[in-house]
PDB file of N, CA and C in Angstrom:
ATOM      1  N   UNK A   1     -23.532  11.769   1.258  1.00  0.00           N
ATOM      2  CA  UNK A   1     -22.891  10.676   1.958  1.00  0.00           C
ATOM      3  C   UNK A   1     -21.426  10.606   1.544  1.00  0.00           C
ATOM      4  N   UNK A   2     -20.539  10.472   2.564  1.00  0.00           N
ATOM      5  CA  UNK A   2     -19.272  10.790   2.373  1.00  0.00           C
ATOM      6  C   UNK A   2     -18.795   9.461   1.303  1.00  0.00           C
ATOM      7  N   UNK A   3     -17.369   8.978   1.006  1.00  0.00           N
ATOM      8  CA  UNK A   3     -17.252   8.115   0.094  1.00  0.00           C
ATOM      9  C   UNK A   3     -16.246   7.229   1.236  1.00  0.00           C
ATOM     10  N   UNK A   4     -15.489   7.998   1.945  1.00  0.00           N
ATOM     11  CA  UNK A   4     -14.902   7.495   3.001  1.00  0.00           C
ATOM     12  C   UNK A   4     -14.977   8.177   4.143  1.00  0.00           C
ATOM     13  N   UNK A   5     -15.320   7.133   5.558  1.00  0.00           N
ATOM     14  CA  UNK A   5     -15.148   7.666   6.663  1.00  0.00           C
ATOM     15  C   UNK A   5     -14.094   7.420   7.319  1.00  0.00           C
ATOM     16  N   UNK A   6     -14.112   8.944   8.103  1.00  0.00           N
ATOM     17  CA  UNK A   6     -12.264   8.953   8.584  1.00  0.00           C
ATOM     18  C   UNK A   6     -12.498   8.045  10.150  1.00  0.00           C
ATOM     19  N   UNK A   7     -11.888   7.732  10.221  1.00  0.00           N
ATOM     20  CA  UNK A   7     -12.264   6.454  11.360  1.00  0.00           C
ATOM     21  C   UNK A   7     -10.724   6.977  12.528  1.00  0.00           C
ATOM     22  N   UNK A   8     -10.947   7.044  13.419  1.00  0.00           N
ATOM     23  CA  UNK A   8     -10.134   7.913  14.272  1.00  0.00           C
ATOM     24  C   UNK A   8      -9.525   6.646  15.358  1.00  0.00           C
ATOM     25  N   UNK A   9     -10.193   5.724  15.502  1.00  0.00           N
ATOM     26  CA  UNK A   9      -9.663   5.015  16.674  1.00  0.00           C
ATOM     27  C   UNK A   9      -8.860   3.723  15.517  1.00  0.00           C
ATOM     28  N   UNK A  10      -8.108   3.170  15.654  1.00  0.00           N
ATOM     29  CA  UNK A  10      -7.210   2.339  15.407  1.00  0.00           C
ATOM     30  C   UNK A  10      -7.863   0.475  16.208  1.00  0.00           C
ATOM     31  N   UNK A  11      -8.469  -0.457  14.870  1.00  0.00           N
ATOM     32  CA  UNK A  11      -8.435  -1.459  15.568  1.00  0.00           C
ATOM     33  C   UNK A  11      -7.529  -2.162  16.281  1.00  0.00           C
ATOM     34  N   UNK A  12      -7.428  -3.211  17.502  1.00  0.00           N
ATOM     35  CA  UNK A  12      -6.246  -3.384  17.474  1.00  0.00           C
ATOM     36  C   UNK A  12      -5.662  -4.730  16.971  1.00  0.00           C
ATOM     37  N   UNK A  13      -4.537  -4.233  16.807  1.00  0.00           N
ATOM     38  CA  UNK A  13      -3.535  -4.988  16.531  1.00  0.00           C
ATOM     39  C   UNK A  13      -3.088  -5.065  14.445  1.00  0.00           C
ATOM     40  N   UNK A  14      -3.766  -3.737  14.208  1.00  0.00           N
ATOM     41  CA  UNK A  14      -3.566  -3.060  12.880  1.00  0.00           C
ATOM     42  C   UNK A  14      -1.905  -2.372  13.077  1.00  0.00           C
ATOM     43  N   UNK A  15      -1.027  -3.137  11.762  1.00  0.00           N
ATOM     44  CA  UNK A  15       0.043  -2.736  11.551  1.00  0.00           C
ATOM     45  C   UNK A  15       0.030  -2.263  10.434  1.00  0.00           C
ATOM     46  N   UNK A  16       0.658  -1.293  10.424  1.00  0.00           N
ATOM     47  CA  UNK A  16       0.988  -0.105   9.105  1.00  0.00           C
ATOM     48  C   UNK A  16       2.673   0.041   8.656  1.00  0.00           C
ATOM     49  N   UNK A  17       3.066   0.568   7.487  1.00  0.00           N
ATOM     50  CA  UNK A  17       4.121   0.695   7.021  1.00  0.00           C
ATOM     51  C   UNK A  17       4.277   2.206   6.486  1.00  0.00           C
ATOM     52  N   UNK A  18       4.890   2.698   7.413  1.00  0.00           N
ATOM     53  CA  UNK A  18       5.005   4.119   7.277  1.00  0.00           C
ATOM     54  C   UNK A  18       5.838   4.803   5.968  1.00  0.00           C
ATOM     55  N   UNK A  19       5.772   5.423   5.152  1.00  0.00           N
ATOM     56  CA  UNK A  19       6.636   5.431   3.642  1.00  0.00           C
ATOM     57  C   UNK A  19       7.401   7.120   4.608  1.00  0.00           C
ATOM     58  N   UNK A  20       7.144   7.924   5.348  1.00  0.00           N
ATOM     59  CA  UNK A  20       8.099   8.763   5.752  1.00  0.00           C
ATOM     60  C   UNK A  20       9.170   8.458   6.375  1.00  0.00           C
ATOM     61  N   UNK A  21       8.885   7.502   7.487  1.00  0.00           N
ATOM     62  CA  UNK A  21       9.720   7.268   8.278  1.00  0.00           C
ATOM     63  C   UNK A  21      10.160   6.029   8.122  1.00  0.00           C
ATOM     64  N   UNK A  22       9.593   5.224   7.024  1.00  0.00           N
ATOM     65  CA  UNK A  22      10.081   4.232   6.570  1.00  0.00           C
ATOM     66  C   UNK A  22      10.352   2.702   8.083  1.00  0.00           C
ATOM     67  N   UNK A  23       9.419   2.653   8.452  1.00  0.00           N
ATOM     68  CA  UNK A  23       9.116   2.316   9.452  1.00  0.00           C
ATOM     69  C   UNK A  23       7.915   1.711   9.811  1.00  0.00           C
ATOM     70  N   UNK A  24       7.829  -0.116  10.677  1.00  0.00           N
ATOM     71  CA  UNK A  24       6.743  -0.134  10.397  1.00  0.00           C
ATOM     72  C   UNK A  24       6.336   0.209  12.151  1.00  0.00           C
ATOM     73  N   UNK A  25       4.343   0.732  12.159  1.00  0.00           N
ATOM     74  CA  UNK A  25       3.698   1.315  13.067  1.00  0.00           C
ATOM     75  C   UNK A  25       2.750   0.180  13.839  1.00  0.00           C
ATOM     76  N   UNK A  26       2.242   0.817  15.023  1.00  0.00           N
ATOM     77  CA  UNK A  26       1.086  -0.206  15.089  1.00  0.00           C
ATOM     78  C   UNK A  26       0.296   0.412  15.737  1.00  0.00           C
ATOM     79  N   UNK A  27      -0.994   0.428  14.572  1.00  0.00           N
ATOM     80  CA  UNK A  27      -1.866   1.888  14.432  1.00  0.00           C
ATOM     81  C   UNK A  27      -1.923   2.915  13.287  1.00  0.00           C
ATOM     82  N   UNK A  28      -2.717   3.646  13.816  1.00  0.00           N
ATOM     83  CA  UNK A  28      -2.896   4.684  12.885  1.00  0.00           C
ATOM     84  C   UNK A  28      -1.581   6.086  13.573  1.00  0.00           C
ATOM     85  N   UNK A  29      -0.511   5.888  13.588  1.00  0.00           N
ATOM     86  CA  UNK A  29       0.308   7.102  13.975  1.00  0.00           C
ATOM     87  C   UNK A  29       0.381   8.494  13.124  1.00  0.00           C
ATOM     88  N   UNK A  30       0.915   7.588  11.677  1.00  0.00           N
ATOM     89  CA  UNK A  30       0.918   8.694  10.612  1.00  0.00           C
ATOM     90  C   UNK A  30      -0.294   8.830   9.771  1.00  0.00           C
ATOM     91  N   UNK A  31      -0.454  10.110   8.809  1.00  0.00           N
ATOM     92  CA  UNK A  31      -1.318   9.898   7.896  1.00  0.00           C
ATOM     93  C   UNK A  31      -1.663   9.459   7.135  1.00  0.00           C
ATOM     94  N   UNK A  32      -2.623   8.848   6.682  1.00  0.00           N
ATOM     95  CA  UNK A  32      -2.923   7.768   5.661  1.00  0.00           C
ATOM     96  C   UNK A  32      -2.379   7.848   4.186  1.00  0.00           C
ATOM     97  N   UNK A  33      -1.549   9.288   3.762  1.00  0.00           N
ATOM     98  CA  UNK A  33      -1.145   9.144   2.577  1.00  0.00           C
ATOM     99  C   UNK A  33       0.511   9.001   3.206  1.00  0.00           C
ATOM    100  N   UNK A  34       0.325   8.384   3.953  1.00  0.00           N
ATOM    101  CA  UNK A  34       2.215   8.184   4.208  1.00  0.00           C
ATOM    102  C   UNK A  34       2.134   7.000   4.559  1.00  0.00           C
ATOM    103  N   UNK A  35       1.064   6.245   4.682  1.00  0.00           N
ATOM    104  CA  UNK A  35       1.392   4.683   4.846  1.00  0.00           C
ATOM    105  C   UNK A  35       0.721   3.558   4.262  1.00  0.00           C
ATOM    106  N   UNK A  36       1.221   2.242   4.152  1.00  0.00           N
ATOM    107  CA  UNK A  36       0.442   1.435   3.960  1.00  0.00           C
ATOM    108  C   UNK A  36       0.040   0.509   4.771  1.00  0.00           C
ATOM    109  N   UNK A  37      -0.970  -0.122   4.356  1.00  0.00           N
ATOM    110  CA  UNK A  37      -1.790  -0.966   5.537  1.00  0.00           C
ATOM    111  C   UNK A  37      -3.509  -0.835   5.748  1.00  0.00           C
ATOM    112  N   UNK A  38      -4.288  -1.452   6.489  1.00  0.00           N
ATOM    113  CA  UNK A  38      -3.269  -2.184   7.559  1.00  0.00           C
ATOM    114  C   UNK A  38      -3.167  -3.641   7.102  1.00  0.00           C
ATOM    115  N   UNK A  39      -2.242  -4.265   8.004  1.00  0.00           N
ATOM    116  CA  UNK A  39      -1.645  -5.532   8.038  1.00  0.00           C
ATOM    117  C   UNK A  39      -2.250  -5.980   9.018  1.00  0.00           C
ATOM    118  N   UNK A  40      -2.301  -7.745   9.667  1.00  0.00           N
ATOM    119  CA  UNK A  40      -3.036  -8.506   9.941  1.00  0.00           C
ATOM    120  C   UNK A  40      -1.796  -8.535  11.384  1.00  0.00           C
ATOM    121  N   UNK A  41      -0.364  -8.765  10.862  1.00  0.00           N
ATOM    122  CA  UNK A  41       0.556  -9.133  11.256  1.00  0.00           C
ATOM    123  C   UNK A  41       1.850  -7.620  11.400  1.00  0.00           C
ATOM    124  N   UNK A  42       2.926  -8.017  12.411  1.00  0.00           N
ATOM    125  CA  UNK A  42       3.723  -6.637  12.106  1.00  0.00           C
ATOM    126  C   UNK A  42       4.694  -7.472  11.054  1.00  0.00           C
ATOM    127  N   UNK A  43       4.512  -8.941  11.040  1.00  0.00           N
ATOM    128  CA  UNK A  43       5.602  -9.226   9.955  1.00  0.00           C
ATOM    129  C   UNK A  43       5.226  -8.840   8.580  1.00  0.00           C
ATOM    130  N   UNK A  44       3.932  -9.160   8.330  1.00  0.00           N
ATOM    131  CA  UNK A  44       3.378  -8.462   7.355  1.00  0.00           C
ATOM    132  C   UNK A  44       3.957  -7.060   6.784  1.00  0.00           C
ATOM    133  N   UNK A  45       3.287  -6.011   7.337  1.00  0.00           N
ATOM    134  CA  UNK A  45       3.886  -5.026   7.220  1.00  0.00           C
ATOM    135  C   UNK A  45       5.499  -4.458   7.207  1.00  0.00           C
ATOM    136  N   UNK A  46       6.259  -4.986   7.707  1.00  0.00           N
ATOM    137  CA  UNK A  46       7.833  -5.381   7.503  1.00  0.00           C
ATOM    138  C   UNK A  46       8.093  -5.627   6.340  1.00  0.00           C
ATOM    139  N   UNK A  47       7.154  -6.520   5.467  1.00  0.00           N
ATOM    140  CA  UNK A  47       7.456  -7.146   4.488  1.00  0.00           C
ATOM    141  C   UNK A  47       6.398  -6.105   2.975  1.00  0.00           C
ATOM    142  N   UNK A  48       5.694  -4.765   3.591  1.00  0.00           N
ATOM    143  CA  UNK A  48       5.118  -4.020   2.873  1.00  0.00           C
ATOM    144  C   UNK A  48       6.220  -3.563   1.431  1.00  0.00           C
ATOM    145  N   UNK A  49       7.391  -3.332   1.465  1.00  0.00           N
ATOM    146  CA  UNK A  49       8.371  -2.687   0.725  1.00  0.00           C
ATOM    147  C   UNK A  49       7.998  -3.831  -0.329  1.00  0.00           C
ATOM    148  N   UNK A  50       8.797  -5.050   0.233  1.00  0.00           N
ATOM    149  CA  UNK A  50       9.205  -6.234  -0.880  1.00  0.00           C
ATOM    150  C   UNK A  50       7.975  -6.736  -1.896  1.00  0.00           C
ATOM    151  N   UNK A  51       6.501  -6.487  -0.450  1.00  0.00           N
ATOM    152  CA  UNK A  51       5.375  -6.685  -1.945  1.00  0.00           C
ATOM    153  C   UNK A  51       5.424  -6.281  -3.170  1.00  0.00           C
ATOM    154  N   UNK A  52       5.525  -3.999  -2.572  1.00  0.00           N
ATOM    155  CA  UNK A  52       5.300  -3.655  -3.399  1.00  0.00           C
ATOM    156  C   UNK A  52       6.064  -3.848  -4.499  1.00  0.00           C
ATOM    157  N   UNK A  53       7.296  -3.830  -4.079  1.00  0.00           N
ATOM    158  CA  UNK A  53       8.612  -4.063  -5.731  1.00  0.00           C
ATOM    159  C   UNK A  53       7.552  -5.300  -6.354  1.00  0.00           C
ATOM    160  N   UNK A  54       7.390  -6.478  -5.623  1.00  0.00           N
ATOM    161  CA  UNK A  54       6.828  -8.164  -6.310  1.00  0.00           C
ATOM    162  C   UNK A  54       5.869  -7.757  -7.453  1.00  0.00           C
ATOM    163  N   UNK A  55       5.035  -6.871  -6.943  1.00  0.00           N
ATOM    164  CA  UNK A  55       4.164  -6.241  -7.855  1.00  0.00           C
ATOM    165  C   UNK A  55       4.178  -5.443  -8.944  1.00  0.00           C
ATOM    166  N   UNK A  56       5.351  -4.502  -8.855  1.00  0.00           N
ATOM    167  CA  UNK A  56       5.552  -3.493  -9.937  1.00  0.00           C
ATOM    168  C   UNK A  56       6.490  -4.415 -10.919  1.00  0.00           C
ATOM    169  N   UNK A  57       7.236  -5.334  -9.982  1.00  0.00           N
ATOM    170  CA  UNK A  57       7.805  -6.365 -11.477  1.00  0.00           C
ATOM    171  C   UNK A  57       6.555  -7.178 -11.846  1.00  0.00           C
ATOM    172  N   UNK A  58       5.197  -7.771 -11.445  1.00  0.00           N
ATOM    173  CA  UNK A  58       5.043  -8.320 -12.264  1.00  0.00           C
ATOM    174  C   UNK A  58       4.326  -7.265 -12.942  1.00  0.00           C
ATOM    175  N   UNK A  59       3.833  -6.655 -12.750  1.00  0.00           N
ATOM    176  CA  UNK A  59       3.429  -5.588 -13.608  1.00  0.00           C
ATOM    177  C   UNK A  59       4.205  -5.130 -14.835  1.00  0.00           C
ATOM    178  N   UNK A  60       5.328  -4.958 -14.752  1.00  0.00           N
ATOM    179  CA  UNK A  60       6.014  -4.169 -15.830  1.00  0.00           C
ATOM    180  C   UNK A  60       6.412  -5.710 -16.881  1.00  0.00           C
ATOM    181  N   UNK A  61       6.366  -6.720 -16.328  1.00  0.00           N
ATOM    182  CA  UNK A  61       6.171  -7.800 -17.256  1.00  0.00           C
ATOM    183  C   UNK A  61       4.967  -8.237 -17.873  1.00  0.00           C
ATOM    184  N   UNK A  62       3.615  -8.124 -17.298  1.00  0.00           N
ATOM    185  CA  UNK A  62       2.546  -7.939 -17.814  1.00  0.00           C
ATOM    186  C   UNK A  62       2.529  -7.547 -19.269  1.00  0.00           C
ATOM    187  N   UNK A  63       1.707  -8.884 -19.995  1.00  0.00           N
ATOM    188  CA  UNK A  63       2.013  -8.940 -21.636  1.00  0.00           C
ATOM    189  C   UNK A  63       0.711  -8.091 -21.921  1.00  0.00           C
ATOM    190  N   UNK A  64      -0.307  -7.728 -20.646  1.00  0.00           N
ATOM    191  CA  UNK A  64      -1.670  -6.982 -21.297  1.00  0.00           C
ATOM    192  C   UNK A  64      -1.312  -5.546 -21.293  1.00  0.00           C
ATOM    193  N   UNK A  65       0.327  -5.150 -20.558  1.00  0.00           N
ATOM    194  CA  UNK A  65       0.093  -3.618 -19.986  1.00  0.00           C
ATOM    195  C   UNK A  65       1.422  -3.449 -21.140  1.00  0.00           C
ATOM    196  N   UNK A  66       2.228  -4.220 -21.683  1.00  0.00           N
ATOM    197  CA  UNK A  66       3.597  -4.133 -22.124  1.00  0.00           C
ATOM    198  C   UNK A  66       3.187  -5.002 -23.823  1.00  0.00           C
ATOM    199  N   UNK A  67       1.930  -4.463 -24.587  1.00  0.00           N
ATOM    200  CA  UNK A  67       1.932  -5.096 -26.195  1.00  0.00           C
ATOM    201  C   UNK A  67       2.663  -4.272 -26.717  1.00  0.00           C
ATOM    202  N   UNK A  68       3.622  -3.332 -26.937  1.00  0.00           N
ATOM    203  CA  UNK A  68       4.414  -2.939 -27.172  1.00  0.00           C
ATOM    204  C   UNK A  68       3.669  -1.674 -28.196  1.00  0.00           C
ATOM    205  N   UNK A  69       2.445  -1.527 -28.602  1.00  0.00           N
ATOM    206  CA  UNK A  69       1.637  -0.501 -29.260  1.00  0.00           C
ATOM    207  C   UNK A  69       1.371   0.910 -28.134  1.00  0.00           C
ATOM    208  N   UNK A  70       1.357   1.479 -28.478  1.00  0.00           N
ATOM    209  CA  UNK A  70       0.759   2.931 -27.954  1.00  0.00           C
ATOM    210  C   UNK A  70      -0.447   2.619 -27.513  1.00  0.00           C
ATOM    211  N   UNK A  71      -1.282   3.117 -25.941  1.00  0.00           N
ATOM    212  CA  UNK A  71      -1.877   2.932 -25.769  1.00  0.00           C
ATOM    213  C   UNK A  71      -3.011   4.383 -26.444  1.00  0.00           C
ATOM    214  N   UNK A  72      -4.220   3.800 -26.386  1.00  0.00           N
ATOM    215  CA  UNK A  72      -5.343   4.634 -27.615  1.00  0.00           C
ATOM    216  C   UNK A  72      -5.522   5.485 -26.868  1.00  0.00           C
ATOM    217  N   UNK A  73      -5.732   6.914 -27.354  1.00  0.00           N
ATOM    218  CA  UNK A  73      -6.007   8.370 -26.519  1.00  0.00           C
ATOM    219  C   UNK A  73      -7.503   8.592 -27.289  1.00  0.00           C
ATOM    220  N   UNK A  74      -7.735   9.323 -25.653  1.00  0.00           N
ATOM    221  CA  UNK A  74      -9.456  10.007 -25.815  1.00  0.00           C
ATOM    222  C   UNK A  74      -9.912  10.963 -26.814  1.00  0.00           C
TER     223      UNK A  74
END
């Protein structure tokens, strides 16, 4: 049993954020490792970039990922 099925038709009104063309889609145009989504909304997806930065800052402030120790190797 597969782990993911490739699903070929596009629901509608699924918006995507294309990372090649940097551009947002509506649909499945590009390939799934070139975009993100989907979105509910195309404003949504417009707004795919600014999440991701929202996230990698709070992340890199994250006091569980940033204790300042070496993390333990296998």
């Amino acid at each position: 049993m597969a782990l993911f099925k490739k699903r070929t038709e596009p629901k509608a009104g699924e918006w995507y954020y294309c990372l090649q063309h940097k551009a947002v889609e509506e649909g499945m145009q590009c390939p799934a490792k070139n975009r993100f989504g989907p979105y509910a909304t195309r404003a949504e997806a417009e707004n795919a970039m600014e999440k991701v930065k929202e996230r990698n800052r709070e992340w890199d402030t994250d006091p569980k990922w940033n204790d300042g120790g070496d993390a333990p190797r296998a």
